[in-house]
N, C-alpha and C. Protein backbone atom coordinates (compact mmCIF):
# COMPACT_ATOMS: atom_id res chain seq x y z
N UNK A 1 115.11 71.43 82.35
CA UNK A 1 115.81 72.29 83.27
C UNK A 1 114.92 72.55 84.48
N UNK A 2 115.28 72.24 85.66
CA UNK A 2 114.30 72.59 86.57
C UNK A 2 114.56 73.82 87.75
N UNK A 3 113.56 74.84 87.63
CA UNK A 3 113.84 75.83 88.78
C UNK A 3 114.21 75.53 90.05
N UNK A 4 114.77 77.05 90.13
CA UNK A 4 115.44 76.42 91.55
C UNK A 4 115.06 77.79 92.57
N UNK A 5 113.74 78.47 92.18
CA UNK A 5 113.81 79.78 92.64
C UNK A 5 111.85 79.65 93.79
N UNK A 6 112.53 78.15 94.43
CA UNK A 6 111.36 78.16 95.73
C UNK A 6 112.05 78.04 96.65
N UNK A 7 111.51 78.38 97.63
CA UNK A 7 111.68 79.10 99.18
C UNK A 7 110.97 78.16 99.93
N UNK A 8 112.36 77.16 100.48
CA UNK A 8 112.63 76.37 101.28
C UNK A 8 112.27 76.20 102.72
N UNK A 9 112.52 77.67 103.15
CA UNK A 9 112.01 78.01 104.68
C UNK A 9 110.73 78.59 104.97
N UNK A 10 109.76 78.07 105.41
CA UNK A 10 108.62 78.07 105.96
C UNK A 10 108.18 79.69 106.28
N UNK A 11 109.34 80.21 107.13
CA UNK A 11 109.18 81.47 107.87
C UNK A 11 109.52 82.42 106.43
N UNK A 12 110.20 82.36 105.58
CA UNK A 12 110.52 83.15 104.64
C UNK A 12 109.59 83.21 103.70
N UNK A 13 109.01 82.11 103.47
CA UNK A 13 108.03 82.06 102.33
C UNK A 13 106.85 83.40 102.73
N UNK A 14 106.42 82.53 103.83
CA UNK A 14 104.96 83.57 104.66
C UNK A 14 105.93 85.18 104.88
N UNK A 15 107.09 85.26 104.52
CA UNK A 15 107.53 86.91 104.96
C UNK A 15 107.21 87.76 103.53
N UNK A 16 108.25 86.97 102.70
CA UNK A 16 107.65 86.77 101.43
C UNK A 16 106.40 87.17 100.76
N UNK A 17 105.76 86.57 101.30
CA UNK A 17 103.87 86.50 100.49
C UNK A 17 103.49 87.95 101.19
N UNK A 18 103.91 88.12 102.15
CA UNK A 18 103.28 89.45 103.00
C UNK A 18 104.56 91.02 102.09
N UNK A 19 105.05 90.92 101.71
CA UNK A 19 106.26 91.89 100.99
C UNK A 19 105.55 91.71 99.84
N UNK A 20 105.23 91.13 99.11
CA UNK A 20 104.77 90.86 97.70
C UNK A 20 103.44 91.49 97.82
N UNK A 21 102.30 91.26 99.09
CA UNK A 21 100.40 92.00 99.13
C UNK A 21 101.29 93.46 99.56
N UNK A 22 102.22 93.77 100.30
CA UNK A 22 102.35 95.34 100.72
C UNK A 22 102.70 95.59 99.04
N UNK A 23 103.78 95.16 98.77
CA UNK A 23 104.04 95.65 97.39
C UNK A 23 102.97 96.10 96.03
N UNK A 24 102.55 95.07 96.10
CA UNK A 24 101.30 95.16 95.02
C UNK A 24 100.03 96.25 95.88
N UNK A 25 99.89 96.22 96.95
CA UNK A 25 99.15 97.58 97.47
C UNK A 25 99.66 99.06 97.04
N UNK A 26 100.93 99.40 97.27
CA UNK A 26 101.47 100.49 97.33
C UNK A 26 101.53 100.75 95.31
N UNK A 27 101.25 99.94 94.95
CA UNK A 27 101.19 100.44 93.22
C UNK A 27 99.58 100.15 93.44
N UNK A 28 98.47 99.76 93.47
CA UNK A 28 97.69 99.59 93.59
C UNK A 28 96.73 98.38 92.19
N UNK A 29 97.91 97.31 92.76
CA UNK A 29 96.91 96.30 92.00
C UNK A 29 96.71 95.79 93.35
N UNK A 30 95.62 94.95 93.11
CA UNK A 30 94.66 93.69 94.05
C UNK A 30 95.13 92.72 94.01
N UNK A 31 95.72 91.64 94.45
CA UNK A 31 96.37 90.24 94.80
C UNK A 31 95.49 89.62 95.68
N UNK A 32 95.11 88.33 95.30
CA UNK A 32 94.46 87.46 96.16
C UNK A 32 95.45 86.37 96.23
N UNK A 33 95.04 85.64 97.32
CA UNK A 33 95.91 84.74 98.29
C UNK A 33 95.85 83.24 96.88
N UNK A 34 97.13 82.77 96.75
CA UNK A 34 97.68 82.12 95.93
C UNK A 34 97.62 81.76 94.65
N UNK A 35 97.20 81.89 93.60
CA UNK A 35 97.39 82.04 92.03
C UNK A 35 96.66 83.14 91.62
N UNK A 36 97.41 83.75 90.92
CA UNK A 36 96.80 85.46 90.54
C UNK A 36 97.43 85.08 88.75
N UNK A 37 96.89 84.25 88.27
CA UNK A 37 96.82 84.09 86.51
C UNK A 37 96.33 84.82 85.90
N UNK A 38 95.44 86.08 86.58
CA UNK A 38 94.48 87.01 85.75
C UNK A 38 95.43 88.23 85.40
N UNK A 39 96.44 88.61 86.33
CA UNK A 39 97.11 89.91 86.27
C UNK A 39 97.95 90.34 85.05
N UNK A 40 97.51 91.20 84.31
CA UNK A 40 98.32 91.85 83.28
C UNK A 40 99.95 91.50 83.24
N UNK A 41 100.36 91.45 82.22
CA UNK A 41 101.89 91.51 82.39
C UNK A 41 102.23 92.78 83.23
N UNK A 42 102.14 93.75 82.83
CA UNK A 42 101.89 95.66 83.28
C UNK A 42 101.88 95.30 84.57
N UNK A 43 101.13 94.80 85.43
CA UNK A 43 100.44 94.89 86.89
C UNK A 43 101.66 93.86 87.56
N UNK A 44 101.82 92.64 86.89
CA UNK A 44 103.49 92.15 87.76
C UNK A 44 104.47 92.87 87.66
N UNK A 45 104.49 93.13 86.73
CA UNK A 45 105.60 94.06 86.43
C UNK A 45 106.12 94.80 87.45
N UNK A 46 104.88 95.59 87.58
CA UNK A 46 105.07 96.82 88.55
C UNK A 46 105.24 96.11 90.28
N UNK A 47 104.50 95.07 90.54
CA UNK A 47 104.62 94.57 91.54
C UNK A 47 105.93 94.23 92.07
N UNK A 48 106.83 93.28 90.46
CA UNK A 48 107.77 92.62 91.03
C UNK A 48 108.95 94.25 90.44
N UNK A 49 108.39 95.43 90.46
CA UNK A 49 109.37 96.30 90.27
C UNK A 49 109.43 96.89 91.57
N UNK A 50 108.10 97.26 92.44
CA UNK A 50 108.34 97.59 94.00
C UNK A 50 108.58 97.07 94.73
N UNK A 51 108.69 95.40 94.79
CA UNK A 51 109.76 94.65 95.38
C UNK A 51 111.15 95.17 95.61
N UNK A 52 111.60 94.91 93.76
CA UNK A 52 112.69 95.16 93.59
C UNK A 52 113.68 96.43 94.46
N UNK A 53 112.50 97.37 94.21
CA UNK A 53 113.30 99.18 94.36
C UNK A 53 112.74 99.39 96.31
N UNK A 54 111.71 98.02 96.86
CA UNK A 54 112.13 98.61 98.63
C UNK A 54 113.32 97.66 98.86
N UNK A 55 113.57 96.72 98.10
CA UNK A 55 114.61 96.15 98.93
C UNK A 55 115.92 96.69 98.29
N UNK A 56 116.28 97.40 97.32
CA UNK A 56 117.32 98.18 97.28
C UNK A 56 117.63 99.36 98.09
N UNK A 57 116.56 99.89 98.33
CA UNK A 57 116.22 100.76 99.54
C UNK A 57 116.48 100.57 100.79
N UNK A 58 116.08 99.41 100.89
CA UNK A 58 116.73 98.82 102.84
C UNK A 58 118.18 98.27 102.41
N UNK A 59 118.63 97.78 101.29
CA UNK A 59 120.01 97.30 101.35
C UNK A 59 121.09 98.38 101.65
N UNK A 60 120.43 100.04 101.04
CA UNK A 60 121.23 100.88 100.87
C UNK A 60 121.28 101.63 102.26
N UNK A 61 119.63 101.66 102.86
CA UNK A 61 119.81 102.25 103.99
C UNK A 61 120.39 100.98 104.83
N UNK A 62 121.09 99.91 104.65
CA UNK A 62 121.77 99.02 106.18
C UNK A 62 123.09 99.75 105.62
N UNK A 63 123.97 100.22 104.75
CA UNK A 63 124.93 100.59 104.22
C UNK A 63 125.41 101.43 104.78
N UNK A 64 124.64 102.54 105.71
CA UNK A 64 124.77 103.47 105.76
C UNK A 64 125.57 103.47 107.26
């Protein structure tokens, strides 16, 4: 079965990578620039959970 969850556009990727270091700042794990194999399950977690909850946040505030 092969993924299908890479990012095609150049400009999105690099927007991307920069949303993912703010994200992981604002919980306060450390991310270095391209394979982070060391990070706890716990520490993505939380990363790919403040992703999750600013961009529900800007979806809700364009709603408005």
């Amino acid at each position: 079965m092969k993924s299908n969850n890479q990012i095609n556009v150049p400009e999105a990727k690099q927007a991307m990578e920069q949303f993912k270091m703010e994200a992981a700042n604002e919980v306060g794990v450390n991310l270095s620039n391209g394979y982070n194999g060391e990070l706890t399950s716990r520490e993505a977690g939380s990363v790919g959970g403040q992703m999750v909850k600013k961009m529900i946040e800007a979806y809700e505030k364009g709603m408005k």
